[in-house]
N, C-alpha and C. Protein backbone atom coordinates (compact mmCIF):
# COMPACT_ATOMS: atom_id res chain seq x y z
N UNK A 1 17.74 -17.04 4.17
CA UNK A 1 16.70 -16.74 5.16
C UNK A 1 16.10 -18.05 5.67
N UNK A 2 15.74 -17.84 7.08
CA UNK A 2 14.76 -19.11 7.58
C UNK A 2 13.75 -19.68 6.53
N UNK A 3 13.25 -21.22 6.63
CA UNK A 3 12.13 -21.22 5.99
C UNK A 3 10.89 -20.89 7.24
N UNK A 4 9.87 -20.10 6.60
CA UNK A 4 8.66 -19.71 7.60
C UNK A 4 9.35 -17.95 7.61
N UNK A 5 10.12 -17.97 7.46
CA UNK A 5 10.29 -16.18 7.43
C UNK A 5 9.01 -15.67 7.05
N UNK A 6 8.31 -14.31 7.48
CA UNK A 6 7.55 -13.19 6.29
C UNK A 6 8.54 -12.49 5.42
N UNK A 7 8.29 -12.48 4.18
CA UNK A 7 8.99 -11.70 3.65
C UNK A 7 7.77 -10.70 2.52
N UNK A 8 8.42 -9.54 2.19
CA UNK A 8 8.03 -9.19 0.74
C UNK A 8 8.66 -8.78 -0.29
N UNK A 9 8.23 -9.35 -1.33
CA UNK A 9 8.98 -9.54 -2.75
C UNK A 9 8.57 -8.62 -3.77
N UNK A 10 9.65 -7.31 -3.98
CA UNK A 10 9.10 -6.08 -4.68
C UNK A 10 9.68 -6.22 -6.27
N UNK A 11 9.03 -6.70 -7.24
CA UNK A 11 9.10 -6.54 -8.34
C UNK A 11 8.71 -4.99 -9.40
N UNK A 12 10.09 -4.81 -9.81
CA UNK A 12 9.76 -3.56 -10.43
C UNK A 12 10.10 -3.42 -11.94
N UNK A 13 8.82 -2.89 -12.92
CA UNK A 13 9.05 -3.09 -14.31
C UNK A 13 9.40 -2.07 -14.55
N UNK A 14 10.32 -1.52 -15.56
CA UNK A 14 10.57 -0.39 -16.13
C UNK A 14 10.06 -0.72 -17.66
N UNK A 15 9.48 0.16 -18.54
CA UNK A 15 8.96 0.62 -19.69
C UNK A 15 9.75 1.62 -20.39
N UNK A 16 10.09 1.24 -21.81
CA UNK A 16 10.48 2.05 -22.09
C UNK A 16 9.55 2.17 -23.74
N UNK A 17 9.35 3.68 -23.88
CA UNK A 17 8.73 4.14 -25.03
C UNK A 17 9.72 4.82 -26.34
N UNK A 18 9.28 4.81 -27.45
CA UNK A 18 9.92 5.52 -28.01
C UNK A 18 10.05 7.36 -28.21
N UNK A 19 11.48 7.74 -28.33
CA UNK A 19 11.60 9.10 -27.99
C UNK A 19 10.18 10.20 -28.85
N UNK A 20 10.33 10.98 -28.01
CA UNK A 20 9.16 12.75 -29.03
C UNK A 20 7.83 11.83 -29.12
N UNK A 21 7.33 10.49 -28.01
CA UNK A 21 5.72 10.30 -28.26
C UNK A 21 5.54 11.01 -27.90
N UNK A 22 3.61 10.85 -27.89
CA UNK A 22 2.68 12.11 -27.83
C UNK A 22 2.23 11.77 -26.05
N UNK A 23 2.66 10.26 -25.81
CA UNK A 23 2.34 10.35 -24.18
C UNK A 23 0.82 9.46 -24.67
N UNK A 24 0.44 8.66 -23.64
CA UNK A 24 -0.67 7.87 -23.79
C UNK A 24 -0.90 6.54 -22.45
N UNK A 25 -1.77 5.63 -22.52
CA UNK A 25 -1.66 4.82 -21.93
C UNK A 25 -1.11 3.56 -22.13
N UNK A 26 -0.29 2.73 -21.22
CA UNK A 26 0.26 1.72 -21.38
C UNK A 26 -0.77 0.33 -20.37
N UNK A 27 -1.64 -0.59 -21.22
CA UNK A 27 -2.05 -1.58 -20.22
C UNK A 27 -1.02 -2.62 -20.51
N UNK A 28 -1.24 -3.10 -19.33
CA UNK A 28 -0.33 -4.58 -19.22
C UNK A 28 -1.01 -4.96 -18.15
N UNK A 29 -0.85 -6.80 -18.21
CA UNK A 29 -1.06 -7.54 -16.90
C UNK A 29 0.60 -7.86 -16.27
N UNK A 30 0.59 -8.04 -14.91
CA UNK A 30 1.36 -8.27 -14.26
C UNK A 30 1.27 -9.64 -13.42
N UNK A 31 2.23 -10.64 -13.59
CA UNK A 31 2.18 -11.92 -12.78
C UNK A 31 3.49 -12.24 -11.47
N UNK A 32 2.66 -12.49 -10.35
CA UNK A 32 4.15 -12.98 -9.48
C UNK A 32 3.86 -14.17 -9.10
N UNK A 33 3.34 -15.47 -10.34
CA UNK A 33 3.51 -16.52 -9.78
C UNK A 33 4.17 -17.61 -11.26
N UNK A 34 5.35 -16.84 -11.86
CA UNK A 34 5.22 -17.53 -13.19
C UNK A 34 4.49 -17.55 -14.62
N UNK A 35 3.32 -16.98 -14.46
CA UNK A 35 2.39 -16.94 -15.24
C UNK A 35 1.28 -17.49 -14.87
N UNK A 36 1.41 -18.13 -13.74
CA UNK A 36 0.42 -19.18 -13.73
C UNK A 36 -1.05 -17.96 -13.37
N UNK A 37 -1.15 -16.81 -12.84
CA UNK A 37 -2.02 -15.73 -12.50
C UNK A 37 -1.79 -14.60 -13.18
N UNK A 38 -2.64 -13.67 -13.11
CA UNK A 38 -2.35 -12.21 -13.51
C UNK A 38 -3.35 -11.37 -12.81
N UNK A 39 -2.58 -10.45 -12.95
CA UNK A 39 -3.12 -8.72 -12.59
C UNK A 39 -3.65 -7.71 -13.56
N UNK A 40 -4.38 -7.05 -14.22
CA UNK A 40 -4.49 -6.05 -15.22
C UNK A 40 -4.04 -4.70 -14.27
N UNK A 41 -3.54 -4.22 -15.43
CA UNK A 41 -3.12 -2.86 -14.81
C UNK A 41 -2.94 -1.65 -15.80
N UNK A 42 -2.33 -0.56 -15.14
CA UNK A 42 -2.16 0.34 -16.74
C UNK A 42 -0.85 1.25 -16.07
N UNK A 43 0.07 2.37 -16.83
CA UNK A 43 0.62 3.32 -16.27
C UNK A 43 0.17 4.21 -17.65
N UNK A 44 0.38 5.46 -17.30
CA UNK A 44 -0.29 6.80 -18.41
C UNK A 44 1.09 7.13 -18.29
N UNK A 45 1.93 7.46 -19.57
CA UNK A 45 3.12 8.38 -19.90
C UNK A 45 2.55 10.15 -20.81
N UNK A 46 3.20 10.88 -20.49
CA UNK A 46 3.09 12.15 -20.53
C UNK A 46 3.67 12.09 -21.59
N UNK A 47 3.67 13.57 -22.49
CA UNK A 47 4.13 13.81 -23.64
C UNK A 47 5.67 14.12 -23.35
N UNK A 48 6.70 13.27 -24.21
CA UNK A 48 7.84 13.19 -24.27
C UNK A 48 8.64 12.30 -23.27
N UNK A 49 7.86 11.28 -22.60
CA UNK A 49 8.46 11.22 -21.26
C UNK A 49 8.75 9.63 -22.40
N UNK A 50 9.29 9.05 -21.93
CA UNK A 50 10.71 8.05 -22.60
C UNK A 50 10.67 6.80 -21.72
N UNK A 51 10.68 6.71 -20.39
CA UNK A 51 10.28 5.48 -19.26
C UNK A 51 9.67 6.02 -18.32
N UNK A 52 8.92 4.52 -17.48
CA UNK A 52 8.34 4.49 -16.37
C UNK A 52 8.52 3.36 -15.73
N UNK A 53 8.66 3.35 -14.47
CA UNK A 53 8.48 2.18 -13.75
C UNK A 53 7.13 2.31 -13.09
N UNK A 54 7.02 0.62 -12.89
CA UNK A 54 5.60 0.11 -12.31
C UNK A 54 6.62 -1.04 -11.19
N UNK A 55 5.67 -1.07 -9.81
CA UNK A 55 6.09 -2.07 -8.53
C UNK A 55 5.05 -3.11 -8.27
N UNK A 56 5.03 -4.16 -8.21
CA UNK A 56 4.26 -4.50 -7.84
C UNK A 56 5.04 -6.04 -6.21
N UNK A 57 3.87 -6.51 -5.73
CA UNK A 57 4.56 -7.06 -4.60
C UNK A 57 3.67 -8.64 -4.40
N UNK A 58 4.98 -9.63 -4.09
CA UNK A 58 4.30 -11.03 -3.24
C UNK A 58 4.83 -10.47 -1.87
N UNK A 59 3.94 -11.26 -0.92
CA UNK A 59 4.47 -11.45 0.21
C UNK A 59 4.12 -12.61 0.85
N UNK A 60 4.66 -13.28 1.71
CA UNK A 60 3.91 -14.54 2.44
C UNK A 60 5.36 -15.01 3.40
N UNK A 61 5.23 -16.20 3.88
CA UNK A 61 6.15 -16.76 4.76
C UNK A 61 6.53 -17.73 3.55
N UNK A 62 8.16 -18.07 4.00
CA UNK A 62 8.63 -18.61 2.86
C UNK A 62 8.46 -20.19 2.55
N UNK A 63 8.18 -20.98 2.10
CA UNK A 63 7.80 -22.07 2.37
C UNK A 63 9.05 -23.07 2.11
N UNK A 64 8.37 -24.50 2.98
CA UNK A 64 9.70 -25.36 3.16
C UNK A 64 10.09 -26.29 1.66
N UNK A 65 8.93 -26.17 1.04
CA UNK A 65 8.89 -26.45 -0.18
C UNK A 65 9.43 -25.75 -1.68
N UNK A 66 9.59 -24.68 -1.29
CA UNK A 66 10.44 -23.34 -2.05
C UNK A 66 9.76 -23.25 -2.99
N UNK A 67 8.39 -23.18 -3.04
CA UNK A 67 7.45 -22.78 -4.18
C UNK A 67 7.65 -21.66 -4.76
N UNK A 68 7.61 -20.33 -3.27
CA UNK A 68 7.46 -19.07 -3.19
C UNK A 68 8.45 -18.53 -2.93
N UNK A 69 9.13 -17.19 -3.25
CA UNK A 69 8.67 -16.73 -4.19
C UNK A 69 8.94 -17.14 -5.72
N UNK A 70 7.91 -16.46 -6.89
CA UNK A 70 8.21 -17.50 -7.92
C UNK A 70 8.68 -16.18 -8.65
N UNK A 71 8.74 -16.11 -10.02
CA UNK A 71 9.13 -15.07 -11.07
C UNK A 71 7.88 -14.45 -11.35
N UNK A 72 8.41 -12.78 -11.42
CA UNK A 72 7.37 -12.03 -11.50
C UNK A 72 8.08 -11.29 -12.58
N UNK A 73 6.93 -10.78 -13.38
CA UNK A 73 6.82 -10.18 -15.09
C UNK A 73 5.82 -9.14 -15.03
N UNK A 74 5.68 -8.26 -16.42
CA UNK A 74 4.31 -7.95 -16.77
C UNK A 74 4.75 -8.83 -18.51
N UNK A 75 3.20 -8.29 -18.94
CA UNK A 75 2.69 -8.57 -20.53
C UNK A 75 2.36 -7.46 -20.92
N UNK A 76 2.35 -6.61 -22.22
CA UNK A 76 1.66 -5.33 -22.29
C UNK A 76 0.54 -6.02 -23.64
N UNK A 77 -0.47 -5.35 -23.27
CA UNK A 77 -1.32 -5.86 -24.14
C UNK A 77 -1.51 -4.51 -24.89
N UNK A 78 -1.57 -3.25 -24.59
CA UNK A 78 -1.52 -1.74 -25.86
C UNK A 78 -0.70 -1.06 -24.82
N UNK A 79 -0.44 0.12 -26.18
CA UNK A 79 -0.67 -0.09 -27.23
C UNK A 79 -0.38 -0.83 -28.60
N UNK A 80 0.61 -1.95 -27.93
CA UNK A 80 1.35 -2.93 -28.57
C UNK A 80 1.32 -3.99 -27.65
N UNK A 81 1.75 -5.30 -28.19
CA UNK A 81 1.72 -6.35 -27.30
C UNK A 81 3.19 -7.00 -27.49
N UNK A 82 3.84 -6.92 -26.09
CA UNK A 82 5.27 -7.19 -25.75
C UNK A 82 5.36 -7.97 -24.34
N UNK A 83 6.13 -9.13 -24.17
CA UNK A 83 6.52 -9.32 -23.05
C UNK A 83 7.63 -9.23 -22.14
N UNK A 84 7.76 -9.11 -21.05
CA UNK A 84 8.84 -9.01 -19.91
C UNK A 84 9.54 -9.72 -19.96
N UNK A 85 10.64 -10.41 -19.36
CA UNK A 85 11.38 -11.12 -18.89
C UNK A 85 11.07 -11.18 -17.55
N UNK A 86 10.99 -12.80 -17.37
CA UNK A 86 10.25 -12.74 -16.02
C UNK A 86 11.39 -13.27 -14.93
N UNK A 87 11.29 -12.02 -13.70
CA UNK A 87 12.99 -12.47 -12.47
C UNK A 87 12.14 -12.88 -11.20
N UNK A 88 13.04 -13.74 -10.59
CA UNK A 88 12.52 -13.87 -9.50
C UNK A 88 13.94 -13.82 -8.46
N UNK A 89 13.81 -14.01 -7.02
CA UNK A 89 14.63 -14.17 -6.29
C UNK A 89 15.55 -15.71 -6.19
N UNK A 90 16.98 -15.58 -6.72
CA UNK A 90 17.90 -16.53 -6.34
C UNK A 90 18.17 -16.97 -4.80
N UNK A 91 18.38 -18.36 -5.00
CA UNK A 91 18.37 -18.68 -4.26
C UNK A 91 17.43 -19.54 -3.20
N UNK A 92 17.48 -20.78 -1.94
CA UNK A 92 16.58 -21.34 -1.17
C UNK A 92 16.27 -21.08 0.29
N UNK A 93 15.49 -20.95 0.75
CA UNK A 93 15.33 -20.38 1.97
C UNK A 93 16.23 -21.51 2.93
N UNK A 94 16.59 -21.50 3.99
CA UNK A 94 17.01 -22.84 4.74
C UNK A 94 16.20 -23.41 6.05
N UNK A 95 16.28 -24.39 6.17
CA UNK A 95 15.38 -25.31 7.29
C UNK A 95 15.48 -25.14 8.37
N UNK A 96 14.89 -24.65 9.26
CA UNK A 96 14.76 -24.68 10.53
C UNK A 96 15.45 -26.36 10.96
N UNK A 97 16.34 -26.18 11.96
CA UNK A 97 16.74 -27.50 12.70
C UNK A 97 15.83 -28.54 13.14
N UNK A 98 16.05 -29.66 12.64
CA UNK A 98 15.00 -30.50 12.97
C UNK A 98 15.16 -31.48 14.29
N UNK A 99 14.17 -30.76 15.24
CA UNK A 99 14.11 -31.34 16.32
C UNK A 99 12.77 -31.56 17.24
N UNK A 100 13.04 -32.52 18.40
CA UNK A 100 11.31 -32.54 19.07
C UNK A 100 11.29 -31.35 20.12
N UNK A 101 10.71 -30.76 20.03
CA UNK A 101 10.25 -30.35 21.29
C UNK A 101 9.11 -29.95 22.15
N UNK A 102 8.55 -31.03 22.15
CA UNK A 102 7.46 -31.64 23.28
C UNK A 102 6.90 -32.68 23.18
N UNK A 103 6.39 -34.31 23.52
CA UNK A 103 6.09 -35.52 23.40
C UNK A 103 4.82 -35.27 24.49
N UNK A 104 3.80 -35.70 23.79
CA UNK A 104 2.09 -35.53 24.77
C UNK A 104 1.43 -37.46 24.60
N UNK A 105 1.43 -38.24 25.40
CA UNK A 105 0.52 -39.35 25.37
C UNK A 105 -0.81 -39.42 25.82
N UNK A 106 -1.31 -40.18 25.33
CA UNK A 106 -2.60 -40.75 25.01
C UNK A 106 -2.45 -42.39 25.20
N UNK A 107 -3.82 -42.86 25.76
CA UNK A 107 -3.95 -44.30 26.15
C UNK A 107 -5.43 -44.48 26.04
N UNK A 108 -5.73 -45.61 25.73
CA UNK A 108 -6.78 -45.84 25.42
C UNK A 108 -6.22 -47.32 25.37
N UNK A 109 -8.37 -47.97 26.24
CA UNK A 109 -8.78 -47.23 27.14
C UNK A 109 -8.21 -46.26 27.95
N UNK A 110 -9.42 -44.86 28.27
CA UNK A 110 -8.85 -44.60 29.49
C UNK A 110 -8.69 -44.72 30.88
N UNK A 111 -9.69 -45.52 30.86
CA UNK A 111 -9.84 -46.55 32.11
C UNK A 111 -10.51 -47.71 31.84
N UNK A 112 -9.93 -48.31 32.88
CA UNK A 112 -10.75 -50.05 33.09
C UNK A 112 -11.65 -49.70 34.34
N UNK A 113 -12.21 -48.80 34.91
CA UNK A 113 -12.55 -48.49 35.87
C UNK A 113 -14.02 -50.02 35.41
N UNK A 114 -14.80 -50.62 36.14
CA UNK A 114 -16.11 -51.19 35.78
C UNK A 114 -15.44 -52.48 34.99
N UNK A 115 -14.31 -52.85 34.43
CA UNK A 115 -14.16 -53.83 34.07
C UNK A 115 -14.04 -55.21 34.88
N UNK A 116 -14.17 -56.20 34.97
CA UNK A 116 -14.25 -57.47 35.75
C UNK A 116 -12.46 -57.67 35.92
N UNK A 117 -12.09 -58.23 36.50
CA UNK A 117 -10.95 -58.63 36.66
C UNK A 117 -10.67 -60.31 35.92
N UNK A 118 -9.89 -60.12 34.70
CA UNK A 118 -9.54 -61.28 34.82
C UNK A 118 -9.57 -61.55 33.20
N UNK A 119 -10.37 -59.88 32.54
CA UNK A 119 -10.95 -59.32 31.73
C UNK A 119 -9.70 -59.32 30.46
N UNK A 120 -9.89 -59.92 29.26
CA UNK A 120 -8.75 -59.75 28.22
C UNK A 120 -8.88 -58.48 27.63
N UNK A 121 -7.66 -57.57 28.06
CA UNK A 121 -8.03 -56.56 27.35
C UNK A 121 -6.44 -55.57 26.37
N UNK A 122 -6.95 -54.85 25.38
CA UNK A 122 -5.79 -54.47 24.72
C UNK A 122 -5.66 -52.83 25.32
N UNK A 123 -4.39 -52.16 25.34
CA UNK A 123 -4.15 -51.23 26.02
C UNK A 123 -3.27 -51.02 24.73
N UNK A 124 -3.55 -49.28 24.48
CA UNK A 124 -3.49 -48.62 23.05
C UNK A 124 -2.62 -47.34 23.87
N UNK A 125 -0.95 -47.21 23.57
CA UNK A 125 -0.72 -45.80 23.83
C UNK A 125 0.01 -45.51 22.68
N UNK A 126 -0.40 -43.80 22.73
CA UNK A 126 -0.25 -43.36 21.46
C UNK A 126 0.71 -42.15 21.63
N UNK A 127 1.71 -41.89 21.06
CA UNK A 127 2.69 -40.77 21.49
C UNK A 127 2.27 -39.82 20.25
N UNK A 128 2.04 -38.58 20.96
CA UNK A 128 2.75 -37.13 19.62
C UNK A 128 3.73 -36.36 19.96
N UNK A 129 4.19 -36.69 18.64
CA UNK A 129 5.57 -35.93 19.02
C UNK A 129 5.55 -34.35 18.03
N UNK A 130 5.80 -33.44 18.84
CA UNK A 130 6.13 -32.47 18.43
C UNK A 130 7.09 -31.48 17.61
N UNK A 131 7.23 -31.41 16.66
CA UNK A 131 8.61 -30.98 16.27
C UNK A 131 8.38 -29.68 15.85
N UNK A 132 10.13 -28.90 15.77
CA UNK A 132 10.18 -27.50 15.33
C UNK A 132 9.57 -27.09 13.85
N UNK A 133 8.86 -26.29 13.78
CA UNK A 133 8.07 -26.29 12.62
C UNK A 133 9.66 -25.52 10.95
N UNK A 134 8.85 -25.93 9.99
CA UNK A 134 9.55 -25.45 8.90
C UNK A 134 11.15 -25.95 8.93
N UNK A 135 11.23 -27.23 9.53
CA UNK A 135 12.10 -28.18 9.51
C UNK A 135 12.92 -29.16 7.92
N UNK A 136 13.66 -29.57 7.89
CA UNK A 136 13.98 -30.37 7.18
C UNK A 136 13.88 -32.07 7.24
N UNK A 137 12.87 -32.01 8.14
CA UNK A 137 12.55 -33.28 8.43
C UNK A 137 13.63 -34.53 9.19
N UNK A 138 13.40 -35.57 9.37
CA UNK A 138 14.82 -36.74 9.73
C UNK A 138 13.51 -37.69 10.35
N UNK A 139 14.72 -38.43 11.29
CA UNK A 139 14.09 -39.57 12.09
C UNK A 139 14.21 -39.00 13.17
N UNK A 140 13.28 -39.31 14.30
CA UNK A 140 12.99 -39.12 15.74
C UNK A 140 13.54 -40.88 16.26
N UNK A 141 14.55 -40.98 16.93
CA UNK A 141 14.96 -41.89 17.74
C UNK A 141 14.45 -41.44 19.05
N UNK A 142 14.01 -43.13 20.11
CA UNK A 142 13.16 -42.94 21.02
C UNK A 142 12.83 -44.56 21.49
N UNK A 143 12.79 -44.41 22.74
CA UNK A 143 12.90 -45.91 23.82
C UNK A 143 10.73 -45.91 24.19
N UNK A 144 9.94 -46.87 23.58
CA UNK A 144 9.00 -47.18 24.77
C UNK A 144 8.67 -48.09 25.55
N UNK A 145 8.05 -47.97 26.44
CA UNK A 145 8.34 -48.64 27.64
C UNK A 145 6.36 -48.92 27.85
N UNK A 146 6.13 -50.00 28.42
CA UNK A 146 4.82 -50.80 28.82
C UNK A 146 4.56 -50.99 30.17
N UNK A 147 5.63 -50.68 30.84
CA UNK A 147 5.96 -51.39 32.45
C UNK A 147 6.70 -50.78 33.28
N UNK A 148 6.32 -48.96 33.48
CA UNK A 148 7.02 -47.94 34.16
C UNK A 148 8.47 -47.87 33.61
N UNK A 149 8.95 -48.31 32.87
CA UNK A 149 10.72 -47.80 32.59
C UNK A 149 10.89 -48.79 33.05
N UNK A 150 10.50 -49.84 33.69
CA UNK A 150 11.42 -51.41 33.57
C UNK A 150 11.86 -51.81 32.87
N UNK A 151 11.21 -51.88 31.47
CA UNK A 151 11.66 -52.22 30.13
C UNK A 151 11.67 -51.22 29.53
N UNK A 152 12.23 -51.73 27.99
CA UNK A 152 12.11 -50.71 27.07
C UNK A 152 12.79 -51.21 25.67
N UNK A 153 12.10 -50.71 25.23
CA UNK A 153 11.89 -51.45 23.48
C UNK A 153 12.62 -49.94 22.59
N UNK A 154 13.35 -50.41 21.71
CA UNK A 154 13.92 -49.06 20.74
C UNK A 154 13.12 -49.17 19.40
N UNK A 155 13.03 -47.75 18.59
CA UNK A 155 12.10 -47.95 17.76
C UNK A 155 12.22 -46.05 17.28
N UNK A 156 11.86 -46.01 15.91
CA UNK A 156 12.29 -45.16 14.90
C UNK A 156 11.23 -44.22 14.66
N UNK A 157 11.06 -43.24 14.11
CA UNK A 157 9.66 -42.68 13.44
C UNK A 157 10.25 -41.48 12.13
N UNK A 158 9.89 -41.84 10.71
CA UNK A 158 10.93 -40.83 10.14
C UNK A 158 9.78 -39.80 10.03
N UNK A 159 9.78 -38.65 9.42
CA UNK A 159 9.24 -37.39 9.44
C UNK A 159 9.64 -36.53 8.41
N UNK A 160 8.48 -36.20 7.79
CA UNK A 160 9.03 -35.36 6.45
C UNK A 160 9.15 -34.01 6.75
N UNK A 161 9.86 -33.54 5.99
CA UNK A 161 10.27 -31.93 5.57
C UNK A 161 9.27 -30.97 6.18
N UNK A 162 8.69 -30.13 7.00
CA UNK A 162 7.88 -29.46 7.05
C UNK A 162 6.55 -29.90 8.01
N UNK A 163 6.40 -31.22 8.22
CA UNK A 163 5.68 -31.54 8.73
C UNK A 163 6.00 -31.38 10.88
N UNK A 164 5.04 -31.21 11.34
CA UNK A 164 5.23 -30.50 12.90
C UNK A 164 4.29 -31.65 13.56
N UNK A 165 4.03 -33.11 13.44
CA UNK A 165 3.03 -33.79 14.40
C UNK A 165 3.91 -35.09 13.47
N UNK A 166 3.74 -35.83 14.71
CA UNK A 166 4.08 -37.72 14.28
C UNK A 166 3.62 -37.91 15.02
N UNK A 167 2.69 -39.14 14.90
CA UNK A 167 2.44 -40.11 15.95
C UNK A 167 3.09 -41.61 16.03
N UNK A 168 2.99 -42.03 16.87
CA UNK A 168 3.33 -43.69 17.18
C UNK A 168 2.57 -44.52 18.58
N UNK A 169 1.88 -45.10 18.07
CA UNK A 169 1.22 -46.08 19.08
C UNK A 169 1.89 -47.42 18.84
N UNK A 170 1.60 -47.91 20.36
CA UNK A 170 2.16 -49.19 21.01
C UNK A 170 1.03 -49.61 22.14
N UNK A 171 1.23 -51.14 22.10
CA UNK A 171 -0.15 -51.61 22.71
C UNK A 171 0.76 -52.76 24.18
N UNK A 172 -0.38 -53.03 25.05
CA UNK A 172 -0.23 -54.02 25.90
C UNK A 172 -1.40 -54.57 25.97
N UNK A 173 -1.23 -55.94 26.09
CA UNK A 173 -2.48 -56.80 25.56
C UNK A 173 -2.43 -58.04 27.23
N UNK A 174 -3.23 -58.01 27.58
CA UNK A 174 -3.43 -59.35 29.11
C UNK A 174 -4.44 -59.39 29.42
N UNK A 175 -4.79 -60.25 30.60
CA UNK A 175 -5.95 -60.53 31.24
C UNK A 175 -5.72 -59.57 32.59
N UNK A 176 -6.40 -58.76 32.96
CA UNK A 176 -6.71 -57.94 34.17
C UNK A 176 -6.33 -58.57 35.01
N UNK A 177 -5.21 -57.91 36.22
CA UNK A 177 -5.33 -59.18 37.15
C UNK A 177 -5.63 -58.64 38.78
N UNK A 178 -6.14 -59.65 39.27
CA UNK A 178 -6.74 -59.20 40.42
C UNK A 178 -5.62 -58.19 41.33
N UNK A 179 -4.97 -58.48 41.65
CA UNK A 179 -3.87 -57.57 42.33
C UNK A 179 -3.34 -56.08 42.08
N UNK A 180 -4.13 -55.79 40.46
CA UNK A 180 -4.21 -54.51 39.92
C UNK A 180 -2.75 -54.45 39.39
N UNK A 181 -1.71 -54.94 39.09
CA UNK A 181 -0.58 -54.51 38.68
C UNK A 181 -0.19 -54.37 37.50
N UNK A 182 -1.25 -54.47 36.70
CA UNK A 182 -1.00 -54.48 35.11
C UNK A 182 -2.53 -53.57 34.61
N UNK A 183 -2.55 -52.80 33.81
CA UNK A 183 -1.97 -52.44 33.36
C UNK A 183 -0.95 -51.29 33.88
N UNK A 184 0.34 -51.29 33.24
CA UNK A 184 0.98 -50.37 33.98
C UNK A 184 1.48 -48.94 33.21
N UNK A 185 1.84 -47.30 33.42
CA UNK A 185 2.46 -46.82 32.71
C UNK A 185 3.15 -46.79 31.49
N UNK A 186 2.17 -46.18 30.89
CA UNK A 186 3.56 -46.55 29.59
C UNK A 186 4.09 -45.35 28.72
N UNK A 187 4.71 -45.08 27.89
CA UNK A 187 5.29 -43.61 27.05
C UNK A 187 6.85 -43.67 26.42
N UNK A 188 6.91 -42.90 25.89
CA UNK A 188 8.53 -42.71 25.52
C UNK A 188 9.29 -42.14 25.78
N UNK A 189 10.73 -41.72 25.73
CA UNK A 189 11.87 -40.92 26.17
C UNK A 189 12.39 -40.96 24.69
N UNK A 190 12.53 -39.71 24.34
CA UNK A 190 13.04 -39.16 22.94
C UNK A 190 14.62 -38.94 23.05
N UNK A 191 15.42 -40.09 22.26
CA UNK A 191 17.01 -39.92 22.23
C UNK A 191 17.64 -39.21 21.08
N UNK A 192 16.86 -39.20 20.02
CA UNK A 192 17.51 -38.30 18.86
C UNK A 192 16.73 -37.84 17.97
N UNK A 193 16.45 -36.57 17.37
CA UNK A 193 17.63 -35.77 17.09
C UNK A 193 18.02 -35.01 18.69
N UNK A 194 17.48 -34.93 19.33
CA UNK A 194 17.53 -34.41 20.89
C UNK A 194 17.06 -34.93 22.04
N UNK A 195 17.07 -35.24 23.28
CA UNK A 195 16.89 -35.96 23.94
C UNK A 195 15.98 -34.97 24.72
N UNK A 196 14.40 -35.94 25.09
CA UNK A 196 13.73 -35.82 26.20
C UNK A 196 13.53 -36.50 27.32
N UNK A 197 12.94 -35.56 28.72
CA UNK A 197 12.48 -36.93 29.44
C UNK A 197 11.13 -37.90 29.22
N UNK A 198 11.11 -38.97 29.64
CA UNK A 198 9.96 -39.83 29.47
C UNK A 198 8.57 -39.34 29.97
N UNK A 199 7.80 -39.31 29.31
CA UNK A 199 6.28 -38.87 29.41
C UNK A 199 5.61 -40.30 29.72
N UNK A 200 4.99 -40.72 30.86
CA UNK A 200 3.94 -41.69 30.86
C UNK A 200 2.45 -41.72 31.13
N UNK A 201 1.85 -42.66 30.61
CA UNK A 201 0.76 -42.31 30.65
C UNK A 201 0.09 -43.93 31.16
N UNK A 202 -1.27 -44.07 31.94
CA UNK A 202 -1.85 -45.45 32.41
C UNK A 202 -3.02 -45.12 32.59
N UNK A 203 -3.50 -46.37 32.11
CA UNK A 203 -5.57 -46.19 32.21
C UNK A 203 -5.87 -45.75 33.75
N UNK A 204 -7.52 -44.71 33.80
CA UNK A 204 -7.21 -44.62 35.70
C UNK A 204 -7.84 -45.60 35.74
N UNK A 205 -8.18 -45.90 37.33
CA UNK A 205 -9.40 -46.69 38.23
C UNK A 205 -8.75 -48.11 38.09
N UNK A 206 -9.61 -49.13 38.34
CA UNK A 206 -9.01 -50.59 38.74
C UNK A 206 -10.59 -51.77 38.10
N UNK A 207 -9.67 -52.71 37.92
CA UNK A 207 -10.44 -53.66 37.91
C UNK A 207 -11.60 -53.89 39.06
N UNK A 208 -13.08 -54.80 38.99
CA UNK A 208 -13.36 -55.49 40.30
C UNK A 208 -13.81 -56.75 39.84
């Protein structure tokens, strides 16, 4: 199954008593996380009756970490004290394909609007990159650029298992110049694991 699926996980105990009882109550706790929790519970057997089953249920989305689901048991605490064998589901969920899909920039400043010309200043852009959630993680390969796609610099970002946000900032650093041509556009174009187009982004307004 995907990881991030919903699923639910039906654990079922069967009990068994010895034959010609008189019928009575059975408590037990019940755990579906290993032991690490419990449930109190009870089932009542009738006179002569020999077994019973009890259900109990996890449910959740499956995680990329394969915590869940874990082994589920009961304990009987009366009228005797016995434990289960505790089962869980074989097997790992699998990873969603790990890929971007969508790149949003940020720059800072966001303007030089009021700044003097001539002004030393650092220019901060910051990419997020988006990825398919409940992933197996990798590297995001990706070109940025300071100077509309004139240039362009190559550069890596790795990304763990599960995680859906990376960032990466890159700076341009000068003196304002009167002619306004700097600072200019800047952003990335995502080449692997899948290729996007380039997102740019530039402080507004102008020097005076």
């Amino acid at each position: 199954m995907p990881c991030g699926t919903n699923v639910i996980v039906t654990y079922t105990a069967t009990f068994h008593v010895a034959p010609g009882s008189a019928g009575g109550v059975v408590k037990f706790d019940y755990t579906v996380n290993n032991g690490h929790g419990s449930t109190p519970a009870s089932i009542t057997f009738d006179n002569g009756e020999t077994s019973k089953t009890y259900t109990f249920k996890w449910s959740g989305a499956l995680p990329i970490d394969h915590t869940m689901p874990q082994p589920g048991g009961v304990m009987v605490t009366s009228p005797n004290s016995i434990n289960s064998s505790l089962v869980g589901p074989t097997g790992a969920c699998s990873p969603a394909a790990f890929n971007v899909t969508n790149v949003t920039m940020s720059v800072s400043p966001a303007s030089i609007a009021g700044l003097k010309c001539g002004t030393n200043v650092t220019v901060t852009y910051t990419a997020t990159f988006h990825i398919a959630p409940d992933s197996s993680g990798g590297t995001i390969q990706f070109m940025y650029t300071i100077n509309n796609g004139r240039g362009s610099t190559p550069a890596s970002l790795a990304v763990a298992p599960g995680n859906t946000i990376a960032t990466y900032s890159f700076t341009w650093s000068g003196a304002l110049p009167a002619d306004h041509t700097m600072p200019e556009p800047g952003g990335v174009m995502v080449t692997g694991p899948n290729a996007l187009p380039a997102v740019l982004v530039a402080p507004t307004g102008r020097c005076s």
